[in-house]
C-alpha atoms as a PDB file:
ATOM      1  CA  UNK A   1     -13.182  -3.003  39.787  1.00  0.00           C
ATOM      2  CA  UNK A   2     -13.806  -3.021  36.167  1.00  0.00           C
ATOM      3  CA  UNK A   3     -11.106  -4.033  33.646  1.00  0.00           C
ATOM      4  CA  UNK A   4     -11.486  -1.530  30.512  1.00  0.00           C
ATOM      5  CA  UNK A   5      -9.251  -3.954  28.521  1.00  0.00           C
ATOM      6  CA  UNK A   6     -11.173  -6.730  29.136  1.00  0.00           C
ATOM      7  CA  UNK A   7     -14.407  -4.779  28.169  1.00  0.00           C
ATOM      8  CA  UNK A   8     -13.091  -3.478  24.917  1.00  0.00           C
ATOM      9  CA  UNK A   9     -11.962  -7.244  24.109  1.00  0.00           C
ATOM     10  CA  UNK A  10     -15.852  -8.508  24.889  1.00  0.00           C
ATOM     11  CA  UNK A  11     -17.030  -5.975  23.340  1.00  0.00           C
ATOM     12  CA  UNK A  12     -14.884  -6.341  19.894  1.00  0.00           C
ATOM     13  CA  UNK A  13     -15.635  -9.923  19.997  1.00  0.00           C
ATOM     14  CA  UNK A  14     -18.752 -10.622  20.925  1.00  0.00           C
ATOM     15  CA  UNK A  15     -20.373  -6.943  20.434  1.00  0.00           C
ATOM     16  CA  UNK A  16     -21.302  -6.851  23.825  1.00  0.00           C
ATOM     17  CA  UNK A  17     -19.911  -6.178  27.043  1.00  0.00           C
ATOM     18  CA  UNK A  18     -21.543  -6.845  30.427  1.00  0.00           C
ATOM     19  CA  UNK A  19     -21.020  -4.080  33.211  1.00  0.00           C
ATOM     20  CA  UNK A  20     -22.096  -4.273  37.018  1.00  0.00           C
ATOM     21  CA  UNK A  21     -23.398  -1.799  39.088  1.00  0.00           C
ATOM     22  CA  UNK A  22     -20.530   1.136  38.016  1.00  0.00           C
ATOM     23  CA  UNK A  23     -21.807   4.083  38.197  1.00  0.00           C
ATOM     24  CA  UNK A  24     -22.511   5.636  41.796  1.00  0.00           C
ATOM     25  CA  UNK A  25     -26.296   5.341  42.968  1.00  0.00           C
ATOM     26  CA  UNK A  26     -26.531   9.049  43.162  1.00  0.00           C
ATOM     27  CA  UNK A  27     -26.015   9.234  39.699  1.00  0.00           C
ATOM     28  CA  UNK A  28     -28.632   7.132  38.420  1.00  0.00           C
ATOM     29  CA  UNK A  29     -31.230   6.348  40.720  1.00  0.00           C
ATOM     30  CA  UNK A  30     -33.119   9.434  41.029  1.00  0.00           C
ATOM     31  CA  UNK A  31     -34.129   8.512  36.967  1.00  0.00           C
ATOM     32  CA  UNK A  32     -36.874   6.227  39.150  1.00  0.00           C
ATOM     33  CA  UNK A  33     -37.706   9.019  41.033  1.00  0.00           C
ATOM     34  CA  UNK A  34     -38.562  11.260  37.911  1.00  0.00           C
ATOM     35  CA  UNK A  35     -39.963   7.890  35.728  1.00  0.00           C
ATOM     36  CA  UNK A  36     -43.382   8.040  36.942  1.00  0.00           C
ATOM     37  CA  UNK A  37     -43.638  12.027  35.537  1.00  0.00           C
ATOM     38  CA  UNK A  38     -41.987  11.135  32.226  1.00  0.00           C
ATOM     39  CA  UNK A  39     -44.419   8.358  31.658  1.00  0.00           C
ATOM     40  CA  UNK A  40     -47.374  10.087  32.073  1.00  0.00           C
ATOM     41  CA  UNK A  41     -46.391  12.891  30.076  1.00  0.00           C
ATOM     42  CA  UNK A  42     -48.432  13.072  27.090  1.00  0.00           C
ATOM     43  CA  UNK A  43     -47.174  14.037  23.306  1.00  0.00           C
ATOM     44  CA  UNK A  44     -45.546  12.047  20.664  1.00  0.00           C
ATOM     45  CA  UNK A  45     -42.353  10.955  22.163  1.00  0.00           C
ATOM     46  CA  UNK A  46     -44.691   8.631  24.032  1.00  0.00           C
ATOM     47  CA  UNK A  47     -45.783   4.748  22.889  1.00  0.00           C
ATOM     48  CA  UNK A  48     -48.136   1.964  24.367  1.00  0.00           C
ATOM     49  CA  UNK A  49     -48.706  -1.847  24.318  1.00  0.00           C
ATOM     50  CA  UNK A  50     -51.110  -3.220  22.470  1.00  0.00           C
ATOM     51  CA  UNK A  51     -53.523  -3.291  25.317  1.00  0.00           C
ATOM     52  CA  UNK A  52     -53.631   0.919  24.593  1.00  0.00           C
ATOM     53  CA  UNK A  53     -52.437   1.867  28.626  1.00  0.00           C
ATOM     54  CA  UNK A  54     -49.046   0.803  29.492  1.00  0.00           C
ATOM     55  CA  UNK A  55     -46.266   2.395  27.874  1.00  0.00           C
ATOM     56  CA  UNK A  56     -44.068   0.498  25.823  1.00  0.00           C
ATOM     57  CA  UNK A  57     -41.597   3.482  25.077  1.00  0.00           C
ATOM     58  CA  UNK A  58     -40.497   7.413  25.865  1.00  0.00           C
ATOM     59  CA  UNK A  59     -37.977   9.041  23.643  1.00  0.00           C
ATOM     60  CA  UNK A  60     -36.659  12.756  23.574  1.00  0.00           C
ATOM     61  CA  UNK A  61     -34.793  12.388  27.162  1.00  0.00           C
ATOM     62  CA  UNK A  62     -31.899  13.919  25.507  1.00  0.00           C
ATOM     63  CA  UNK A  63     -33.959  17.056  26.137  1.00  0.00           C
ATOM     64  CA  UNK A  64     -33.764  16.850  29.561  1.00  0.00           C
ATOM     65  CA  UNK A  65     -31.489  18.023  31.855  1.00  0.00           C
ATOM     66  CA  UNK A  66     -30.282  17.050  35.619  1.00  0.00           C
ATOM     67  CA  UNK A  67     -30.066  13.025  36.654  1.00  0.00           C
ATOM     68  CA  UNK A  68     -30.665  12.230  32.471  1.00  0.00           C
ATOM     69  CA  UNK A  69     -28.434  14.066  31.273  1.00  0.00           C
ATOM     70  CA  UNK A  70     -25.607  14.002  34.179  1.00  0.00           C
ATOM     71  CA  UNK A  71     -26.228   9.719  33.819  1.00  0.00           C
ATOM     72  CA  UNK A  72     -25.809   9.955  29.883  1.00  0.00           C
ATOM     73  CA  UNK A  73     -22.903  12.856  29.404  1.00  0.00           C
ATOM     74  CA  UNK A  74     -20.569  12.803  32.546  1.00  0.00           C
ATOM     75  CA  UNK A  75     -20.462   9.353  34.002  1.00  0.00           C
ATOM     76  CA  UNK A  76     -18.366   5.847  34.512  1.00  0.00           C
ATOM     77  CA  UNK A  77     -20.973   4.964  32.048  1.00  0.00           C
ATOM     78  CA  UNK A  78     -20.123   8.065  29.692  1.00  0.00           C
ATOM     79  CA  UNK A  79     -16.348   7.258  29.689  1.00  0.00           C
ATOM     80  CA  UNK A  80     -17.248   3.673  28.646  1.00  0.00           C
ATOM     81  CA  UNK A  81     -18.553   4.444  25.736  1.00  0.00           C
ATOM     82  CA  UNK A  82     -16.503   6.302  24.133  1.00  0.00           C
ATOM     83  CA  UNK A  83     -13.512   3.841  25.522  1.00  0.00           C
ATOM     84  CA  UNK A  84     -15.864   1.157  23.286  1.00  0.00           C
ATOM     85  CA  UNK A  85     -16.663   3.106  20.557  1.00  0.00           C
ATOM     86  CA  UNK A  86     -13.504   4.777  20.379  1.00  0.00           C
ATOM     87  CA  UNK A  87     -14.007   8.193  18.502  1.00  0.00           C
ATOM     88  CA  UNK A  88     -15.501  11.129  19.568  1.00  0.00           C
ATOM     89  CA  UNK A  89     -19.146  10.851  20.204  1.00  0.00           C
ATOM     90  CA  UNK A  90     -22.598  12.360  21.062  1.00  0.00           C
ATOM     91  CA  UNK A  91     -25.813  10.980  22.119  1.00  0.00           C
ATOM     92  CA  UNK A  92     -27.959  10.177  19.393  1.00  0.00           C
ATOM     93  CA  UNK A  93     -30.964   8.498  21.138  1.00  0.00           C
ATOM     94  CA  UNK A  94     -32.034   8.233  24.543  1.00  0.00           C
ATOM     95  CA  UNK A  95     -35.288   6.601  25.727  1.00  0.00           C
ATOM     96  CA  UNK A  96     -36.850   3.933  28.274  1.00  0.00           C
ATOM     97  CA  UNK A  97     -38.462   1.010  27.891  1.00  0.00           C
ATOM     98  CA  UNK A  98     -40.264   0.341  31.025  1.00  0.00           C
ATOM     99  CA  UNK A  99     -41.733  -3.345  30.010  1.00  0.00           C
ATOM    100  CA  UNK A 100     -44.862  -3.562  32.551  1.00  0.00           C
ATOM    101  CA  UNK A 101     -45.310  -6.790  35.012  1.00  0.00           C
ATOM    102  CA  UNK A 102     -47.467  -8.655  33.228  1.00  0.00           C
ATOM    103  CA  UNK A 103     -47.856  -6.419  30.335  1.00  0.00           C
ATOM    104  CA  UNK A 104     -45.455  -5.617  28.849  1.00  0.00           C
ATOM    105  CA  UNK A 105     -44.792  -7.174  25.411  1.00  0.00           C
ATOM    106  CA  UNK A 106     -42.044  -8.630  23.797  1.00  0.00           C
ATOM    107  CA  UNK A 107     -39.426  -6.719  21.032  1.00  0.00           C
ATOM    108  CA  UNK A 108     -38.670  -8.881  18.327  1.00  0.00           C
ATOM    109  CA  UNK A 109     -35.294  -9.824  17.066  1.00  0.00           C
ATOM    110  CA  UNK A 110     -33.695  -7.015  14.977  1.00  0.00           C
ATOM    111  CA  UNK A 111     -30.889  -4.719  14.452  1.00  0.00           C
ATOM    112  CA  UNK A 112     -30.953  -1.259  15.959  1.00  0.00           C
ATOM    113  CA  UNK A 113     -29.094  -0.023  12.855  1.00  0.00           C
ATOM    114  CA  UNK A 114     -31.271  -0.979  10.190  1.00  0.00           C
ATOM    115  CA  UNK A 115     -33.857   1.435  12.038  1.00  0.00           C
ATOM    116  CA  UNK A 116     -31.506   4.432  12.249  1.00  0.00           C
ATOM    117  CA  UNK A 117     -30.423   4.002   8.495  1.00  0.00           C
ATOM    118  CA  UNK A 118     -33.762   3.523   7.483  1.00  0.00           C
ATOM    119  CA  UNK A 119     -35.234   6.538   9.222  1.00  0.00           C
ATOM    120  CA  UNK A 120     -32.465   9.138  10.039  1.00  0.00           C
ATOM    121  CA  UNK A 121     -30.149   7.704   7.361  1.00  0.00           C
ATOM    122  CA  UNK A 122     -27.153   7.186   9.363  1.00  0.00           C
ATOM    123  CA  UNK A 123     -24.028   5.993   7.194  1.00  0.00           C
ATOM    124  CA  UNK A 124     -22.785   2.946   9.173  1.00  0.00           C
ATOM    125  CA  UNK A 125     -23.320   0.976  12.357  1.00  0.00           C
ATOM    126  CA  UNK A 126     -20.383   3.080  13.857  1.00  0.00           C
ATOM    127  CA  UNK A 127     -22.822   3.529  17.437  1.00  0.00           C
ATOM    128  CA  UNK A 128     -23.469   1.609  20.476  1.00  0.00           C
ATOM    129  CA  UNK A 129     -26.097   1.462  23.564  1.00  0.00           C
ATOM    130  CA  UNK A 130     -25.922   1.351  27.055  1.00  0.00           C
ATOM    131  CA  UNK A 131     -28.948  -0.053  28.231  1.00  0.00           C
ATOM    132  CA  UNK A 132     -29.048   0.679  32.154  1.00  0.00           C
ATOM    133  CA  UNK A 133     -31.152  -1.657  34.554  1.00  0.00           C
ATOM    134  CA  UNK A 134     -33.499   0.446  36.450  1.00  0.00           C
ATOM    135  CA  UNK A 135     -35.143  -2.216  37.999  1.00  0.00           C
ATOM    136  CA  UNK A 136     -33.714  -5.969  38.531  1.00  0.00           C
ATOM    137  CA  UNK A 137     -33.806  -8.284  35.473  1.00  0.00           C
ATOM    138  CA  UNK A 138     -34.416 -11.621  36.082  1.00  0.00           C
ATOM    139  CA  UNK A 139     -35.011 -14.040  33.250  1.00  0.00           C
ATOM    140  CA  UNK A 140     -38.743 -13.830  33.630  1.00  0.00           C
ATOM    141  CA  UNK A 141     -39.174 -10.428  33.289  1.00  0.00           C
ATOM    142  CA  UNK A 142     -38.110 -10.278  29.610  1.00  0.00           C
ATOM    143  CA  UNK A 143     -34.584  -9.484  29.928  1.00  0.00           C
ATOM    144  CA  UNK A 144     -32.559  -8.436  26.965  1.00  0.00           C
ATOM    145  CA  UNK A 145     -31.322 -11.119  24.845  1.00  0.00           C
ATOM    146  CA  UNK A 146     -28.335 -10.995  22.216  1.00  0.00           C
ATOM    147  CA  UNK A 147     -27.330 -13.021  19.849  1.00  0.00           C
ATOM    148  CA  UNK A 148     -22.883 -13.152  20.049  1.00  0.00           C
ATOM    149  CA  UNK A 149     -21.126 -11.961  17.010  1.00  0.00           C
ATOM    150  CA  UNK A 150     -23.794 -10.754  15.010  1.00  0.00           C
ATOM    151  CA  UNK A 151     -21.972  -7.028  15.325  1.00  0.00           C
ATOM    152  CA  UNK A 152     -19.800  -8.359  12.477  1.00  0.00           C
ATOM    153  CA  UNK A 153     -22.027  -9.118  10.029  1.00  0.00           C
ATOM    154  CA  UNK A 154     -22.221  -7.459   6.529  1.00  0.00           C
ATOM    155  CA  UNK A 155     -25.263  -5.004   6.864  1.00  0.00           C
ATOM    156  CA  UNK A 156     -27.994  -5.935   4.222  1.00  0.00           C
ATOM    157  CA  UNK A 157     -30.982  -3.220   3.083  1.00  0.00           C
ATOM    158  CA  UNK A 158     -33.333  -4.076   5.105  1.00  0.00           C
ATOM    159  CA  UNK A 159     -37.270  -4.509   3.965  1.00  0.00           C
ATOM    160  CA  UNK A 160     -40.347  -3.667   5.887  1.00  0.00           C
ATOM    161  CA  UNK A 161     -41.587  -7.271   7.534  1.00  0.00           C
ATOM    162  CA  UNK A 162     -44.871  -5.898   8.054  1.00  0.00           C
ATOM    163  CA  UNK A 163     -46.032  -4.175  11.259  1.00  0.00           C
ATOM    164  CA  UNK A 164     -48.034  -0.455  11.178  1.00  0.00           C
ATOM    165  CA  UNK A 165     -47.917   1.528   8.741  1.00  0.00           C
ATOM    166  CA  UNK A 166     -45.721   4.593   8.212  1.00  0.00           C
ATOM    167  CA  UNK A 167     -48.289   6.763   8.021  1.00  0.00           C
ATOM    168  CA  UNK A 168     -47.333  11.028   7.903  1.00  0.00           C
ATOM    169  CA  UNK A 169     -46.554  11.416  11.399  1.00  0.00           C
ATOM    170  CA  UNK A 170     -47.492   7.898  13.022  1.00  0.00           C
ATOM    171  CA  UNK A 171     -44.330   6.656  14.400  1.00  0.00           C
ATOM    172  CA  UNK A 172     -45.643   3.765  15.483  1.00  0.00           C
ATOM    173  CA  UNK A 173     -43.972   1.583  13.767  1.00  0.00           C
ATOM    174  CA  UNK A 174     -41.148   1.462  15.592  1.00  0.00           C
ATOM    175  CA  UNK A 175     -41.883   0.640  18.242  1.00  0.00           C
ATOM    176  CA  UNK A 176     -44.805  -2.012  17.514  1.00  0.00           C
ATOM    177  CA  UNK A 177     -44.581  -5.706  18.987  1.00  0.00           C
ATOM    178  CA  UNK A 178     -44.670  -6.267  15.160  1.00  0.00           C
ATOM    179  CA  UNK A 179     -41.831  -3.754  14.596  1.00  0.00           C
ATOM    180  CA  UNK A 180     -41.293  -2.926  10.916  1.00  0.00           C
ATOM    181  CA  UNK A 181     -37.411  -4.516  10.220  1.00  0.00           C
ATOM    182  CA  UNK A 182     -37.874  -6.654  12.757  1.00  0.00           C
ATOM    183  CA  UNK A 183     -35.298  -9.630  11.387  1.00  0.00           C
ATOM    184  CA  UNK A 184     -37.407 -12.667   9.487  1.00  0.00           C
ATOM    185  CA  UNK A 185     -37.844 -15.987  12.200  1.00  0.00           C
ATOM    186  CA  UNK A 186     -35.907 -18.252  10.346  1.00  0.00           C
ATOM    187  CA  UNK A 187     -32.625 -16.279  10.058  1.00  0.00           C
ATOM    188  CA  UNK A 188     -32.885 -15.842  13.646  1.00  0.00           C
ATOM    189  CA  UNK A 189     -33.356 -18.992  14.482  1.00  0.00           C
ATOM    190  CA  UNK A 190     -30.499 -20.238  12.409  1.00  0.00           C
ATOM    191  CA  UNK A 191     -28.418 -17.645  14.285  1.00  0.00           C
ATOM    192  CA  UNK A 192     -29.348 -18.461  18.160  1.00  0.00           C
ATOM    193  CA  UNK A 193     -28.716 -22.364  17.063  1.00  0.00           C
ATOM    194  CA  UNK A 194     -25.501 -21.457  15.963  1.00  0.00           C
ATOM    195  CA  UNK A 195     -24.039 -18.789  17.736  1.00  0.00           C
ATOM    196  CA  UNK A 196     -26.052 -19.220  20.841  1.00  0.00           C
ATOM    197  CA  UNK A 197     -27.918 -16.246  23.057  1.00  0.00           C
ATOM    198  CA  UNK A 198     -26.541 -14.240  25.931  1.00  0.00           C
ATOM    199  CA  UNK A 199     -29.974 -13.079  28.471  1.00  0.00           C
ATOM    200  CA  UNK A 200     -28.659  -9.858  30.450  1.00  0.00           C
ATOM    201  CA  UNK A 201     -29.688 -10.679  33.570  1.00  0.00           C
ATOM    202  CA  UNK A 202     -28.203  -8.384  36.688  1.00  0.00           C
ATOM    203  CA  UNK A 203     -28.865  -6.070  39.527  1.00  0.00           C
ATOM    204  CA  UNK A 204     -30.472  -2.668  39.031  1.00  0.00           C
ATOM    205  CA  UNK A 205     -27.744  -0.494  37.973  1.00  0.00           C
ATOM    206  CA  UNK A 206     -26.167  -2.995  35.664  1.00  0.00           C
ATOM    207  CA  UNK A 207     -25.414  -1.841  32.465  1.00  0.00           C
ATOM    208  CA  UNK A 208     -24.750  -3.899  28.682  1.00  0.00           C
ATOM    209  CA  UNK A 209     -23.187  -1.791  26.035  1.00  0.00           C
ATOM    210  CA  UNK A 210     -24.467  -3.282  22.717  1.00  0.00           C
ATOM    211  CA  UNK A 211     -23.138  -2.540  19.194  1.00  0.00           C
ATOM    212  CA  UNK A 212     -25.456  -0.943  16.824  1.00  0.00           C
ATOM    213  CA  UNK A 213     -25.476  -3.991  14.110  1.00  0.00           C
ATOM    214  CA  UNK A 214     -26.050  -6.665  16.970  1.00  0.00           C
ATOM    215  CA  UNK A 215     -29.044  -8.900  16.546  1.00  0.00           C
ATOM    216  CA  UNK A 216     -30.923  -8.561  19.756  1.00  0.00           C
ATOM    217  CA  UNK A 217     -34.533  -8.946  21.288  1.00  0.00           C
ATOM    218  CA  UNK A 218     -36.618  -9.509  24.652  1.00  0.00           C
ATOM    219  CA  UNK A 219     -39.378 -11.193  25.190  1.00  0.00           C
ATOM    220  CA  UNK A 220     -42.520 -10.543  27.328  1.00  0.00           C
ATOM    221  CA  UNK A 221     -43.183  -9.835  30.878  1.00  0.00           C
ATOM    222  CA  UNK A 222     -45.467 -12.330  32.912  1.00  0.00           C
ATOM    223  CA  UNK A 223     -43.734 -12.030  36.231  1.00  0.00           C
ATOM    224  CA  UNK A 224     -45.313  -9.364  38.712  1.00  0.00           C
ATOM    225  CA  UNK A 225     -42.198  -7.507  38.556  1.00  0.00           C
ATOM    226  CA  UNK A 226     -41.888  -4.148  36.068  1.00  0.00           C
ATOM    227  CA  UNK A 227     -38.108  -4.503  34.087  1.00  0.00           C
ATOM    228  CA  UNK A 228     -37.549  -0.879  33.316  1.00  0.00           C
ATOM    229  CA  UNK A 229     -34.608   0.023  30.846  1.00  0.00           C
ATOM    230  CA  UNK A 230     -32.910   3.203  30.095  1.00  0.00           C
ATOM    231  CA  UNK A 231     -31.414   3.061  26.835  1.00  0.00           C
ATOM    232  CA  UNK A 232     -28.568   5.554  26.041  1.00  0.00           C
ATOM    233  CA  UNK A 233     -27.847   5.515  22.241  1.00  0.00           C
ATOM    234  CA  UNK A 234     -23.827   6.952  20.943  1.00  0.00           C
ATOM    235  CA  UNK A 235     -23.197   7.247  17.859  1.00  0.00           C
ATOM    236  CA  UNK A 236     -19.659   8.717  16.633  1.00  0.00           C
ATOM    237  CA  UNK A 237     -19.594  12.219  15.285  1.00  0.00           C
ATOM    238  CA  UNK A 238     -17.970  11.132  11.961  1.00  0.00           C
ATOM    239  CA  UNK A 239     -21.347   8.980  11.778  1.00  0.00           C
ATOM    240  CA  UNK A 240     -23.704  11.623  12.423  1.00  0.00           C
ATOM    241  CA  UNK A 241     -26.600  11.291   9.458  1.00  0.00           C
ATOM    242  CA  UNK A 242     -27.015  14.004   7.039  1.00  0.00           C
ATOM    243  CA  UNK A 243     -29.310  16.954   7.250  1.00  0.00           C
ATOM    244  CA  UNK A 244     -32.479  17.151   4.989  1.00  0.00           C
ATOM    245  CA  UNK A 245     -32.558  13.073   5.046  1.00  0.00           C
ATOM    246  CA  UNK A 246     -35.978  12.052   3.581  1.00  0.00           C
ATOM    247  CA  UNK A 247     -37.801  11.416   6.706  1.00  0.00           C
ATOM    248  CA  UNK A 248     -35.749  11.750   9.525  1.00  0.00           C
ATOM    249  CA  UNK A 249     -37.337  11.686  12.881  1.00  0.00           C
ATOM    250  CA  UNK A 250     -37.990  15.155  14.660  1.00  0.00           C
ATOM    251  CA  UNK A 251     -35.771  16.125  17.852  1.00  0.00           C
ATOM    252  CA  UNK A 252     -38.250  14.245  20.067  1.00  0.00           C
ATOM    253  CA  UNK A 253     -36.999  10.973  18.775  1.00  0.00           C
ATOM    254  CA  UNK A 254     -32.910  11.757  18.125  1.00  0.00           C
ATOM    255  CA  UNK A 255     -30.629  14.661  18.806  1.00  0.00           C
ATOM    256  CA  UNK A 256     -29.541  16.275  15.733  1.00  0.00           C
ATOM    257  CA  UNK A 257     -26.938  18.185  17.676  1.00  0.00           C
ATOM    258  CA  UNK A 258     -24.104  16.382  16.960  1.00  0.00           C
ATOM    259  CA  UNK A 259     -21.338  18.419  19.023  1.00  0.00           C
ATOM    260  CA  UNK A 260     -19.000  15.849  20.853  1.00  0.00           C
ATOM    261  CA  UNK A 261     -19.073  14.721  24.172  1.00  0.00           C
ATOM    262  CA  UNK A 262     -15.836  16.870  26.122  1.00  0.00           C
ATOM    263  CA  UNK A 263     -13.328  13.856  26.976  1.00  0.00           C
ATOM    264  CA  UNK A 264     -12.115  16.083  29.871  1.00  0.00           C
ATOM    265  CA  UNK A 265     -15.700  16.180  31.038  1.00  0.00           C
ATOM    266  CA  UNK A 266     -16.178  12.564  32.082  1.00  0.00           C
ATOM    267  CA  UNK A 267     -15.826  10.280  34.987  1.00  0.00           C
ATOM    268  CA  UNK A 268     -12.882   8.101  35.061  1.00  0.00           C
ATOM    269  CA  UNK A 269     -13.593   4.311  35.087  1.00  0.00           C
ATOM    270  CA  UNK A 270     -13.379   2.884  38.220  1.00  0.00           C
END
């Protein structure tokens, strides 16, 4: 049974909140069915490793309909959210990040936000994730790992640390190993010594709801095992970014549809 209060309190202090295995197995697992189509579909919604054949990322699954959208608009998990973020909301982003066994690279520490002001030019960090387990995460698989707290912290311009370039078109760089705000080592380091790190570890079908401003990461996977993640971005409507923003990603990467989620239309908590 999960305790909403409880959730909301993890989640307002920490900027995290742990969930397992909620929503029914109907609901979700026929996502692994469809994976192995979605990843081999070509176009520019698609992203590999380094090594140039396993794919680090696919985004534009707010496009689709059946199991993705009935897992990201009228579930436990759906209700959640907006019980966390607590205003009306829509999904913004929705992707997976199917890390390969024993390819699959690590993402460095950052802040999801920094990306979505940067590119869509979203107003404030008022969004969340749920990042589903598809697969078991164990903590060799390169589980997600946050940083407690972090949420809270005063939002700073971020500068490009490198990574492709932002090249017409090439949206590479977000998505790199060497991802372009990725936050600078020794911050990050100061942060982890003092604040510690969480590793979501968990059962396929568990599901962390992350804030937008939380400092978070994973690191590589060298077990034989593939740690597949769908991520299921909110963001509130009063937050939705501008039209005409300088840059903004096409439909393939975010929705720009930014009708509300119908309350009536979800699944109650269990």
């Amino acid at each position: 049974m999960t305790d909403p209060k409880r959730l909301l309190a993890d989640f307002r202090r920490d900027g995290f909140a742990v969930v397992p295995p909620i929503t029914p197995h109907e609901i979700w697992a026929p996502l692994t069915g469809e994976l192995p189509s979605v990843l081999a579909e070509e176009g520019p919604q698609r992203f590999f490793e380094e090594d140039g054949t396993s794919v680090r990322a696919v985004y534009g699954l707010h496009r689709r309909g059946g199991p993705w959208q009935a897992l990201a608009e009228r579930s436990p998990l759906t209700a959640l959210a907006r019980l966390l973020l607590g205003e009306d909301m829509y999904v913004y982003q929705w992707k997976v990040n199917p890390k390969a066994a024993r390819r699959g690279e690590r993402w460095q520490w950052h802040r999801d936000f920094d990306f979505w002001r940067a590119t869509d030019g979203m107003p404030r960090p008022a969004a969340l994730t749920a990042a589903v387990f598809l697969d078991e995460v164990t903590g060799e698989n390169g589980p997600l790992r946050l940083i407690p707290g972090t949420h809270t912290d005063r939002p700073e311009e971020p500068a490009p640390s490198g990574g492709p370039g932002r090249e017409e078109g090439d949206w590479a760089w977000i998505t790199s190993s060497r991802l372009a705000y990725a936050l600078p080592d020794p911050s990050t380091e100061e942060l982890a010594r003092t604040r510690g790190v969480y590793e979501a570890t968990g059962p396929a079908g568990t599901v962390v709801f992350f804030h937008g401003n939380l400092v978070h990461s994973s690191g590589p996977n060298r077990s034989p095992h593939t740690r597949t993640l769908a991520l299921i971005s909110y963001n509130a409507v009063s937050n939705a970014p501008p039209a005409g923003h300088p840059g903004a990603r096409p439909d393939c990467f975010v929705n720009h549809d930014a009708k509300p989620l119908p309350v009536e239309g979800l699944r109650a908590v269990p």
